[in-house]
N, C-alpha and C. Protein backbone atom coordinates (compact mmCIF):
# COMPACT_ATOMS: atom_id res chain seq x y z
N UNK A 1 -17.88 -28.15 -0.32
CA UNK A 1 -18.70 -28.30 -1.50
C UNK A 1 -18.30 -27.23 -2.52
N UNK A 2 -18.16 -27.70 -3.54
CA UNK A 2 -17.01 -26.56 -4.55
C UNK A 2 -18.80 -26.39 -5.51
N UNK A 3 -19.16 -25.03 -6.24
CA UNK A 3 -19.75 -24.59 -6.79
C UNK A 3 -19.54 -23.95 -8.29
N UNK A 4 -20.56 -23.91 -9.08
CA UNK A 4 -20.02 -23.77 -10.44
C UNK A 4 -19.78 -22.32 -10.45
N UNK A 5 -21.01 -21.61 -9.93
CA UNK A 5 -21.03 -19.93 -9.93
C UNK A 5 -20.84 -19.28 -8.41
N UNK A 6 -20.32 -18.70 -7.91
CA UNK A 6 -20.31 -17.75 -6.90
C UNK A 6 -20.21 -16.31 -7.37
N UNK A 7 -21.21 -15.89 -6.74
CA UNK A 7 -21.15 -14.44 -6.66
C UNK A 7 -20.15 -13.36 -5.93
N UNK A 8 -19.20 -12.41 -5.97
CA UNK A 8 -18.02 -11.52 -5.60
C UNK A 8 -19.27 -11.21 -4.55
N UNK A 9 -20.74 -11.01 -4.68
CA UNK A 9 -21.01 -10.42 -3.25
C UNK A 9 -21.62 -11.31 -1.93
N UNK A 10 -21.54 -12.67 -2.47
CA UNK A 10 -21.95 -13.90 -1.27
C UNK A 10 -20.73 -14.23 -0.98
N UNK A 11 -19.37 -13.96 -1.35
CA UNK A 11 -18.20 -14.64 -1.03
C UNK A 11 -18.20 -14.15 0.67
N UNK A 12 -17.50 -15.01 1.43
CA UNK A 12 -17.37 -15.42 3.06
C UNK A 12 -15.98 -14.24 2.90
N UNK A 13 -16.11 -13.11 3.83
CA UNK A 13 -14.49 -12.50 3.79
C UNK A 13 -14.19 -12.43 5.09
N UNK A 14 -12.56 -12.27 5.26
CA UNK A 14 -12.08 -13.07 6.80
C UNK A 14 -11.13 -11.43 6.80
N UNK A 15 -11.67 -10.94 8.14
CA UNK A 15 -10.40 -9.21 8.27
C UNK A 15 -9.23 -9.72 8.86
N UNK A 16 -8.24 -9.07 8.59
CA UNK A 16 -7.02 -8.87 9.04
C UNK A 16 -6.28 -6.96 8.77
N UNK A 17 -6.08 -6.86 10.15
CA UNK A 17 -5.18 -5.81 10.03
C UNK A 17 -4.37 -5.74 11.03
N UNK A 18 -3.36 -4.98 10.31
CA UNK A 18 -1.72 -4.98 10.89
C UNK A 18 -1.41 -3.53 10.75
N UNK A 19 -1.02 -3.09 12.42
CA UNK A 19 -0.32 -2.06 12.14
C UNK A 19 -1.69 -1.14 12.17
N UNK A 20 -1.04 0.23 11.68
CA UNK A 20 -2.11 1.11 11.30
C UNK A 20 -2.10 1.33 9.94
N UNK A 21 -0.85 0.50 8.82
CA UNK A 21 -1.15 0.66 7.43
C UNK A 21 -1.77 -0.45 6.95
N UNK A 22 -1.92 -1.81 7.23
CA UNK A 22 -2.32 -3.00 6.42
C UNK A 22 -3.81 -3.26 7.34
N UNK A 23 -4.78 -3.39 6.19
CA UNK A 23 -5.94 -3.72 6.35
C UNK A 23 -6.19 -4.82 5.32
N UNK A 24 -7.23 -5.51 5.07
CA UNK A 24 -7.77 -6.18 4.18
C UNK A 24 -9.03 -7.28 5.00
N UNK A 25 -9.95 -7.72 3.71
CA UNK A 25 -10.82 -8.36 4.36
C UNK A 25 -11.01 -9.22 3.21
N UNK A 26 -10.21 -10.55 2.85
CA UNK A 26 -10.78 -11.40 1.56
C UNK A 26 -11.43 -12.54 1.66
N UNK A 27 -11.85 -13.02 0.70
CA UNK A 27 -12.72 -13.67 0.49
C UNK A 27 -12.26 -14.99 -0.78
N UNK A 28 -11.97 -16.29 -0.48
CA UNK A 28 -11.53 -17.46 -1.56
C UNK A 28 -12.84 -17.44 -2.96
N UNK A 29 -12.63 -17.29 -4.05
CA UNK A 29 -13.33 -17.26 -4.74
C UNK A 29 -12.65 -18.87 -5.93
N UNK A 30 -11.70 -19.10 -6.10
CA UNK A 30 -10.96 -20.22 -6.41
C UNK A 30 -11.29 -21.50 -5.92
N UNK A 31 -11.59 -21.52 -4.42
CA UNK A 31 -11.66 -22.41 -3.84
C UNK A 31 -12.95 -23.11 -3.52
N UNK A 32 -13.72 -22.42 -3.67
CA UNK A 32 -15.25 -22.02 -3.70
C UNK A 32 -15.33 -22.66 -5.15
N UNK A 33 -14.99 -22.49 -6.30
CA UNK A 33 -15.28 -23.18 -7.54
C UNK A 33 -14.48 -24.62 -7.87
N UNK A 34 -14.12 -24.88 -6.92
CA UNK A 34 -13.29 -26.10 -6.94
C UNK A 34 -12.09 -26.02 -7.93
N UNK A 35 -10.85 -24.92 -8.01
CA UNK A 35 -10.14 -24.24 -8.87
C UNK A 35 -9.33 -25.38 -8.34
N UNK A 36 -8.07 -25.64 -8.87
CA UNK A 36 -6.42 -26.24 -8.07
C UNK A 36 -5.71 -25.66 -8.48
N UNK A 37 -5.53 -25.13 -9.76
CA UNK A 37 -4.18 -24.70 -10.42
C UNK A 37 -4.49 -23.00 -10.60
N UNK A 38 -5.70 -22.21 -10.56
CA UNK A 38 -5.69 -20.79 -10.51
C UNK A 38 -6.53 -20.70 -9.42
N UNK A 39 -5.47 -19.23 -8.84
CA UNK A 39 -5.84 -19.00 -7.39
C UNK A 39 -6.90 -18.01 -7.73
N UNK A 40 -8.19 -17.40 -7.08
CA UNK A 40 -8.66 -16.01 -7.44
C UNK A 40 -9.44 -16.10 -5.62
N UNK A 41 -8.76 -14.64 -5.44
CA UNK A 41 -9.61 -14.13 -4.13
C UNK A 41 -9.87 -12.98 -4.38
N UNK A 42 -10.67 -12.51 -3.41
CA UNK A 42 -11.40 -11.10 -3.44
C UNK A 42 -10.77 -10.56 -2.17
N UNK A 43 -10.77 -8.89 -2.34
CA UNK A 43 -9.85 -8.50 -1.23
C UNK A 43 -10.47 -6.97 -1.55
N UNK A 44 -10.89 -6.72 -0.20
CA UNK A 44 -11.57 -5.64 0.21
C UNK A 44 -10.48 -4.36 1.18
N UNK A 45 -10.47 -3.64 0.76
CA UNK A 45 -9.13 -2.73 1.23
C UNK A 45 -9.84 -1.51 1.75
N UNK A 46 -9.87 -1.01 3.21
CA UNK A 46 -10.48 0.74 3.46
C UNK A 46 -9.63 1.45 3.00
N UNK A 47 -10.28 2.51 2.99
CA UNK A 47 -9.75 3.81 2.55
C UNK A 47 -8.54 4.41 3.41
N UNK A 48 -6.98 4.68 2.77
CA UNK A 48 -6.11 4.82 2.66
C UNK A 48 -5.00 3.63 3.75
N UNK A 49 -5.63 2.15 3.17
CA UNK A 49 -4.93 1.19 3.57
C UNK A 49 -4.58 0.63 2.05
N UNK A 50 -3.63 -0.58 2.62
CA UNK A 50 -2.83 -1.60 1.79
C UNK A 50 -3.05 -2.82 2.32
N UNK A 51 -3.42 -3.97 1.39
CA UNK A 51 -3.63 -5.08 2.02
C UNK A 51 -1.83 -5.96 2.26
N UNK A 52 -1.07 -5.79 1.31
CA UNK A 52 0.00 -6.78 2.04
C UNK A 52 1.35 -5.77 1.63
N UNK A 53 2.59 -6.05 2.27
CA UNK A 53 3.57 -5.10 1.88
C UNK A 53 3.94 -5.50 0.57
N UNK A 54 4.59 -4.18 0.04
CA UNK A 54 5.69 -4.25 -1.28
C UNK A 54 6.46 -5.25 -1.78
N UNK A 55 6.00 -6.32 -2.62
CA UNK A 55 6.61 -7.58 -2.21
C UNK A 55 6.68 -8.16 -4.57
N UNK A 56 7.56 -9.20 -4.31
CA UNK A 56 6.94 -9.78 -5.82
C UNK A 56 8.07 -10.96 -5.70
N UNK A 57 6.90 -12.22 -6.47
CA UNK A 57 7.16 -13.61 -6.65
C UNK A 57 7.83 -14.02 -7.92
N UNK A 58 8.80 -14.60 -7.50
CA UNK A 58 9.92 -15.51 -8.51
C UNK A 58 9.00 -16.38 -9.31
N UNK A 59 8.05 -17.04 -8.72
CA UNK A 59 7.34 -18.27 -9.65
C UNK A 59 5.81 -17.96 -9.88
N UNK A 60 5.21 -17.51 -9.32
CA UNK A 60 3.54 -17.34 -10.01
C UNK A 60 3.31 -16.12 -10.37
N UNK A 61 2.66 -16.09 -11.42
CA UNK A 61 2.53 -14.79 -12.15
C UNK A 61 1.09 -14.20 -11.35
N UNK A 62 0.84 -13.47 -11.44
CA UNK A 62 -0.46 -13.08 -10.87
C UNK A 62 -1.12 -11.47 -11.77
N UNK A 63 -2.08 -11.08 -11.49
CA UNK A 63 -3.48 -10.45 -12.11
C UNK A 63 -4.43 -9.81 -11.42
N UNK A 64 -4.61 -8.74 -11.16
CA UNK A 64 -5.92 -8.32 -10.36
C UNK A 64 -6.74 -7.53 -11.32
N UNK A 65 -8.33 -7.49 -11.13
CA UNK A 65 -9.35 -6.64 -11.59
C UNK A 65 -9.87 -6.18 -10.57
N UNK A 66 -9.29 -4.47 -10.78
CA UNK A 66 -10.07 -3.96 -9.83
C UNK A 66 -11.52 -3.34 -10.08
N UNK A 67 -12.57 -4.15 -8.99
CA UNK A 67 -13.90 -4.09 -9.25
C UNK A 67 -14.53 -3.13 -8.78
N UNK A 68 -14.13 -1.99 -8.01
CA UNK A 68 -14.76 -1.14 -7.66
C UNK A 68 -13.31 0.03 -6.76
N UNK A 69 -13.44 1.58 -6.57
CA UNK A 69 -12.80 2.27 -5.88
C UNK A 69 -11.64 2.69 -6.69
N UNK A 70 -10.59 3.40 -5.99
CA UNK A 70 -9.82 4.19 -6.68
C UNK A 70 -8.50 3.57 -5.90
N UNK A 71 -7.45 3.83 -6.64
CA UNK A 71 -6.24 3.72 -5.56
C UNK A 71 -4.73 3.63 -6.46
N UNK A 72 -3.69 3.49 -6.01
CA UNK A 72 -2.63 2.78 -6.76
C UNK A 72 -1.88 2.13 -6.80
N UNK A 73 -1.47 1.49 -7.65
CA UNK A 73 -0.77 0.49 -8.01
C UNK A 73 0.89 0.81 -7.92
N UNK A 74 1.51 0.20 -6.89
CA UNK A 74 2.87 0.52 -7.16
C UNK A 74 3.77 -0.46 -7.16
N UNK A 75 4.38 -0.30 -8.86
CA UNK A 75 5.04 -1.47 -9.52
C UNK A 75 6.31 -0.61 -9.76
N UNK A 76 7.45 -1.54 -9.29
CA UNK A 76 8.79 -0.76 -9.44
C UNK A 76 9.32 0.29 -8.96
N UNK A 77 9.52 0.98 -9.14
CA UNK A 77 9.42 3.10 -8.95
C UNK A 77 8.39 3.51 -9.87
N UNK A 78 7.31 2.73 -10.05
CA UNK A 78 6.18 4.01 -10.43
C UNK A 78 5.13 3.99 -9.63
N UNK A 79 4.25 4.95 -9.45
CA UNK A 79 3.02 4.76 -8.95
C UNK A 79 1.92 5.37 -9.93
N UNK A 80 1.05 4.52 -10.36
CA UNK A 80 -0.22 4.01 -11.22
C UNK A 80 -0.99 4.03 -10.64
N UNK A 81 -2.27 5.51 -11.16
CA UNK A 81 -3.56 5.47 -10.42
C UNK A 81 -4.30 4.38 -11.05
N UNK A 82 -5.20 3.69 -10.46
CA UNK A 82 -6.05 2.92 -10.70
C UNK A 82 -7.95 3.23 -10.65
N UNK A 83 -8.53 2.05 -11.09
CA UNK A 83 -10.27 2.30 -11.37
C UNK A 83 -10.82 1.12 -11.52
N UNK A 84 -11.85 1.36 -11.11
CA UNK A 84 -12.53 0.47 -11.24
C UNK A 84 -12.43 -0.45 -12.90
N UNK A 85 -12.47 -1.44 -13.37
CA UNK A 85 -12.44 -2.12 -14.72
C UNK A 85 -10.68 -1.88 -14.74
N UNK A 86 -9.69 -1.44 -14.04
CA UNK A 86 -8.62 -1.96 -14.52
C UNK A 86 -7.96 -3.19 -14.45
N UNK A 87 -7.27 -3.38 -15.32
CA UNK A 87 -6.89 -5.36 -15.01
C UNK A 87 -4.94 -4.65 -14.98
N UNK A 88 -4.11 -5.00 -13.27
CA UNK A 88 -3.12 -4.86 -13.33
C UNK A 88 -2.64 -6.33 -13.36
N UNK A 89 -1.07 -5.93 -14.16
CA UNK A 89 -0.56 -7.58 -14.62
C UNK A 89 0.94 -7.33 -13.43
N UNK A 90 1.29 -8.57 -12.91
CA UNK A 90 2.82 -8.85 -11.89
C UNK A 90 3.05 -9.98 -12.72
N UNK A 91 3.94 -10.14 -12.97
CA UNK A 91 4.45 -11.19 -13.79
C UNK A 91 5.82 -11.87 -12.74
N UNK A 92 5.80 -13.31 -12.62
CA UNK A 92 6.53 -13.91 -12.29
C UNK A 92 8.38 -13.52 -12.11
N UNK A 93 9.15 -12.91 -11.37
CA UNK A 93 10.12 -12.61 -11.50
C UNK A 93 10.15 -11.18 -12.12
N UNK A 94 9.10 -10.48 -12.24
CA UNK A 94 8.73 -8.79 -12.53
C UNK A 94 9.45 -7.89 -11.73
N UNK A 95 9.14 -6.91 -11.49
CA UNK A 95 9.08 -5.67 -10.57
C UNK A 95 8.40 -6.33 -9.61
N UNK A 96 8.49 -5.48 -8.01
CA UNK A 96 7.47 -5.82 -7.10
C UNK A 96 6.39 -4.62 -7.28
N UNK A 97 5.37 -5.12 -6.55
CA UNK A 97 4.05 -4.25 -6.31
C UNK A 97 3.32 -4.34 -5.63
N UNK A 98 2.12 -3.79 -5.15
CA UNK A 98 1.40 -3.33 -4.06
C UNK A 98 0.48 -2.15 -4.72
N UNK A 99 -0.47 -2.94 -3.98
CA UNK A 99 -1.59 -2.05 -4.23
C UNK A 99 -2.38 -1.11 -2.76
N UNK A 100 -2.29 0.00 -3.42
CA UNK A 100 -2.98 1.04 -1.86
C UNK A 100 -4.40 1.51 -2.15
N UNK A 101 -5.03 1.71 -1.34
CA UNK A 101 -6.22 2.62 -1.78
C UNK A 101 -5.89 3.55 -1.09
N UNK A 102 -6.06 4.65 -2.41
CA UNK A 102 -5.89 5.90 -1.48
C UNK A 102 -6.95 7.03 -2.00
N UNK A 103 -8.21 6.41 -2.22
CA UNK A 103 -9.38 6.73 -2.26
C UNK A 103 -10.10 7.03 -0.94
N UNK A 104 -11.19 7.51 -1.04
CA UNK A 104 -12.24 7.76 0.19
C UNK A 104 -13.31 6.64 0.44
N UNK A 105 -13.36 5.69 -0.66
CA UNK A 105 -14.10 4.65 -0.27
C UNK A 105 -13.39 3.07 -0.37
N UNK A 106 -13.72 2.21 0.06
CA UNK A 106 -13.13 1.16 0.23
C UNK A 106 -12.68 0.21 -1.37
N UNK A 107 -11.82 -0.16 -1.37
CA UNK A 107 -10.78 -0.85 -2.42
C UNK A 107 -11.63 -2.37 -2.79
N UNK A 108 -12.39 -2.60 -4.02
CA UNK A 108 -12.65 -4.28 -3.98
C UNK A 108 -11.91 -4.28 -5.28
N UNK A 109 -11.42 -5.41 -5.15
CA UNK A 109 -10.32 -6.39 -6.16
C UNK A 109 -10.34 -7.97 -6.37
N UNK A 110 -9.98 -8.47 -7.42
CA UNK A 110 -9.82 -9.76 -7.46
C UNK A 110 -8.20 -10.14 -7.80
N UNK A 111 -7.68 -10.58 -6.88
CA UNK A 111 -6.14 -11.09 -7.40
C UNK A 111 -6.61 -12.33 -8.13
N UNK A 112 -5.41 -13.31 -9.15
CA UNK A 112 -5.51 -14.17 -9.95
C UNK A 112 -4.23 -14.43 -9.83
N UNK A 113 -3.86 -15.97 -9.40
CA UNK A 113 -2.47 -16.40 -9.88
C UNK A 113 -2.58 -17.74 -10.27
N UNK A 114 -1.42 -18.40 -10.85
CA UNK A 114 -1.31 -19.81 -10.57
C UNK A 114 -0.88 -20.24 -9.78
N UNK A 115 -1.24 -21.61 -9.36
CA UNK A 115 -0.92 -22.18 -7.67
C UNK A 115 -0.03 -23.29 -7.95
N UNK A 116 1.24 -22.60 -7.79
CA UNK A 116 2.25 -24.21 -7.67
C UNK A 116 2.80 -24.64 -7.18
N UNK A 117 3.66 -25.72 -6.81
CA UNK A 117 3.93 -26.40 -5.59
C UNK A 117 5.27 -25.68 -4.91
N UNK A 118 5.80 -24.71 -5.79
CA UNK A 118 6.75 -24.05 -4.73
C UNK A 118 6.39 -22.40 -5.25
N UNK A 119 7.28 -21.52 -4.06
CA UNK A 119 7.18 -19.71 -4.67
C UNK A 119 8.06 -19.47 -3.17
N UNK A 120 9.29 -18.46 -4.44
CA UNK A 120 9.72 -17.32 -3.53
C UNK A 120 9.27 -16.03 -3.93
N UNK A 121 8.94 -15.96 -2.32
CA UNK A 121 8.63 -14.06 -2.59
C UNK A 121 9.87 -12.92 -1.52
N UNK A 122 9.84 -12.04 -2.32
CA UNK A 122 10.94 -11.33 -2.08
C UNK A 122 10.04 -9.83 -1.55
N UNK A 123 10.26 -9.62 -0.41
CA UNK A 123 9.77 -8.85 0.29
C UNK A 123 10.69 -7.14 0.01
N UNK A 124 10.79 -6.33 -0.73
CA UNK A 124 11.37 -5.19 -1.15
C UNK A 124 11.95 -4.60 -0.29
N UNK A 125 11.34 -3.83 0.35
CA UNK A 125 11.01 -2.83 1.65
C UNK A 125 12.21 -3.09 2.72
N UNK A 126 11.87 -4.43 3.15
CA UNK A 126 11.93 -4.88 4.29
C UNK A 126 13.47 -5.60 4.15
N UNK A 127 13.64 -6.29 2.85
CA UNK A 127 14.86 -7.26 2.27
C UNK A 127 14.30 -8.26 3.14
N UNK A 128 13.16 -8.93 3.30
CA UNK A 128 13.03 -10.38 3.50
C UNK A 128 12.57 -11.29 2.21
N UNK A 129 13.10 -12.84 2.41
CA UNK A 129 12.36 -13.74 1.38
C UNK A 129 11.85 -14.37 2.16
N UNK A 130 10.80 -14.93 1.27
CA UNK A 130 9.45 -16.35 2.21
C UNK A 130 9.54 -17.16 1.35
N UNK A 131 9.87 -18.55 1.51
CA UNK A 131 10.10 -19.79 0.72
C UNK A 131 9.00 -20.90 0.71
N UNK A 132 8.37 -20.85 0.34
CA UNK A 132 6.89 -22.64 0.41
C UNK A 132 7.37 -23.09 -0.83
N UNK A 133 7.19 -24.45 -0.20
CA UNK A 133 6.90 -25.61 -0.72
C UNK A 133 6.26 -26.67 -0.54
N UNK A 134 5.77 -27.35 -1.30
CA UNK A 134 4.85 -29.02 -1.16
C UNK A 134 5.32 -29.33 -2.27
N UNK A 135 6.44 -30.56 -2.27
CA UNK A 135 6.62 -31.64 -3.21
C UNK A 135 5.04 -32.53 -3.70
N UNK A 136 4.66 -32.55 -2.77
CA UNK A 136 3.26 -33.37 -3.30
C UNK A 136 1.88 -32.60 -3.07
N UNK A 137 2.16 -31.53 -3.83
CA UNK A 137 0.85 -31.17 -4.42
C UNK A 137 0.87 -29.82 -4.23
N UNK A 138 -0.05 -28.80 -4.13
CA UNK A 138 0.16 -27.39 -4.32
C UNK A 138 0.24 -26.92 -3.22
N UNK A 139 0.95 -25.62 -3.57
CA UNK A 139 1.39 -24.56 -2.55
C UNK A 139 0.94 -25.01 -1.34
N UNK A 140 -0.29 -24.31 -1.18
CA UNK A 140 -0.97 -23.54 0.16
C UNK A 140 -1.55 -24.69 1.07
N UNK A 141 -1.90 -25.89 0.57
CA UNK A 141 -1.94 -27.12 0.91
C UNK A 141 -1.51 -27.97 1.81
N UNK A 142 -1.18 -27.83 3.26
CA UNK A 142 -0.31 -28.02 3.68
C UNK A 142 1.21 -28.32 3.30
N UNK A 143 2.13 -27.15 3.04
CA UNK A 143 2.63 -26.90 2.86
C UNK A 143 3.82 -27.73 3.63
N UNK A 144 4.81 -28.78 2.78
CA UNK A 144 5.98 -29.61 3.44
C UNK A 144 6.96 -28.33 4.24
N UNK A 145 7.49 -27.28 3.34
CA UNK A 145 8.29 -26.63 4.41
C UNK A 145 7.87 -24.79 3.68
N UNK A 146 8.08 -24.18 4.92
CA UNK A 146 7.81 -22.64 4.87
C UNK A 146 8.91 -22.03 5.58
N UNK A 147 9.52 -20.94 5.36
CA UNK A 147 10.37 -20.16 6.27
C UNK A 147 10.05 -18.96 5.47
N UNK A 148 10.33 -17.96 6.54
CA UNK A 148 10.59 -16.39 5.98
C UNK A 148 11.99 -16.01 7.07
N UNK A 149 12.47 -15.11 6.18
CA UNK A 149 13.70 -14.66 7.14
C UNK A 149 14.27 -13.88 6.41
N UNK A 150 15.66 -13.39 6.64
CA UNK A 150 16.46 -12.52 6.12
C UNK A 150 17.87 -13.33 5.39
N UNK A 151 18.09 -13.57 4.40
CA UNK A 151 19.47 -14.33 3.43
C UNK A 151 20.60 -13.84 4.08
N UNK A 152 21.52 -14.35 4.53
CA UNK A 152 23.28 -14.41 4.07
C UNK A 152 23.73 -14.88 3.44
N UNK A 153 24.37 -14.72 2.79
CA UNK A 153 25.05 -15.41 1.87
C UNK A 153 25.80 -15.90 2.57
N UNK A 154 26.14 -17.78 1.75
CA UNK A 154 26.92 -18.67 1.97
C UNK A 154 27.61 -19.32 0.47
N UNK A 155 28.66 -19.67 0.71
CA UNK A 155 29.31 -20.47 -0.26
C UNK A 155 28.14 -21.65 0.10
N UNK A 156 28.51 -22.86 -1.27
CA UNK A 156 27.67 -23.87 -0.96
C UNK A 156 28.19 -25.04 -0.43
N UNK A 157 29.53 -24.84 0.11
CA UNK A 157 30.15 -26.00 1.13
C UNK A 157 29.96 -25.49 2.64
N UNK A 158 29.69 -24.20 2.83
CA UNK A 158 29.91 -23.37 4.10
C UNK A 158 29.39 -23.85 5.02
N UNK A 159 29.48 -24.43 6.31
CA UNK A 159 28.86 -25.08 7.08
C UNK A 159 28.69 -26.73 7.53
N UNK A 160 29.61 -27.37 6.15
CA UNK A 160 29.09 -28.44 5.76
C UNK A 160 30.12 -29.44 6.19
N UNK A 161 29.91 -30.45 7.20
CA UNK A 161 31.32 -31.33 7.08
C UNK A 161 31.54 -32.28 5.83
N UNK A 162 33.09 -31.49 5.28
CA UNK A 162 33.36 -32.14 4.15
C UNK A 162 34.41 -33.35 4.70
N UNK A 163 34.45 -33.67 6.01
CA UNK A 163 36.09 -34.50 6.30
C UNK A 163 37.03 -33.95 6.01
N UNK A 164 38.29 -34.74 6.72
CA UNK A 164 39.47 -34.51 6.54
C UNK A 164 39.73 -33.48 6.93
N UNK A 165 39.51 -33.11 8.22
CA UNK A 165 40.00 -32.59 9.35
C UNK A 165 40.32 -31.09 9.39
C-alpha cells in the first residue's frame, strides 16, 4: 500500500553490518510513497561507522540530506565535514564517495537517486565493478542480470569463435 506522507520517524529500518567498519540500518522511504523513477531511503549510521564502501555510479546521479549528526563526506581526495541540514551532491560518472560518521552520536540521512533500468558502480578501494540490469523495467526490480567482480581486459573478438580455423 504506497502512501502520500510518511514520516523519516515511522519508516520500517532493516540493520546490516559488515565487518567491524560497515554498519547501517535503512529504511525505503520511495517505496513507501509509491515513487518508480526517484529512489529516497533513510539510513541510520553509529558512531564511527560507514554504511557502504567508497564506491560511485556511471548512471544515477544521487543526493543525500543529512538530517541529523556529524560526520564526513569523502568525495575524491577530499574529506568534507558534514551537519545536520547539509544536502551532499554525487553526480553520475563524478568522483566516488562515502559517507562516515565520525561523530559520537548516530548518522541519519536521506540518499536520493534516480532509478533506472541499468547502473555501473565502480567500487574504488577495492577495483571492483557491479553491473544491473532490467531491460523491462527498473533497476532493483527483479533485476534480468547482476554480476560484481573484478574486469580484465579483453579485445572484443577475444574468446569468440570467429571460424576459419
Amino acid at each position: 500500500m504506497t502512501r502520500s506522507i510518511v514520516n523519516v520517524g515511522d519508516v520500517p529500518l532493516r540493520s546490516t553490518t559488515t565487518g567491524t567498519r560497515f554498519a547501517v540500518a535503512t529504511g525505503e522511504i520511495g517505496e513507501e510513497l509509491g515513487l518508480k523513477g526517484l529512489g529516497a531511503m533513510l539510513h541510520v549510521v553509529p558512531a564511527g561507522k560507514t554504511a557502504f564502501p567508497f564506491h560511485r555510479h556511471h548512471v544515477s546521479d544521487e543526493m543525500f540530506l543529512i538530517l541529523s549528526g556529524t560526520g564526513e563526506y569523502r568525495i575524491g581526495e577530499e574529506r568534507l565535514p558534514v551537519r545536520a541540514g547539509d544536502c551532499l551532491g554525487a553526480p553520475a560518472g563524478g568522483e566516488a564517495h562515502q559517507i562516515i560518521n565520525t561523530g559520537s552520536d548516530e548518522l541519519r540521512y536521506i540518499g536520493f537517486s534516480n532509478n533506472t533500468n541499468a547502473e555501473v558502480v565502480e567500487y574504488v578501494d577495492s577495483g571492483k565493478i557491479g553491473v544491473t540490469a532490467n531491460g523491462s523495467g527498473f533497476l532493483f526490480e527483479n533485476p534480468t542480470f547482476r554480476a560484481r567482480g573484478r574486469l580484465t581486459r579483453a579485445e572484443y573478438w577475444d574468446g569468440e569463435d570467429v571460424g576459419g580455423g
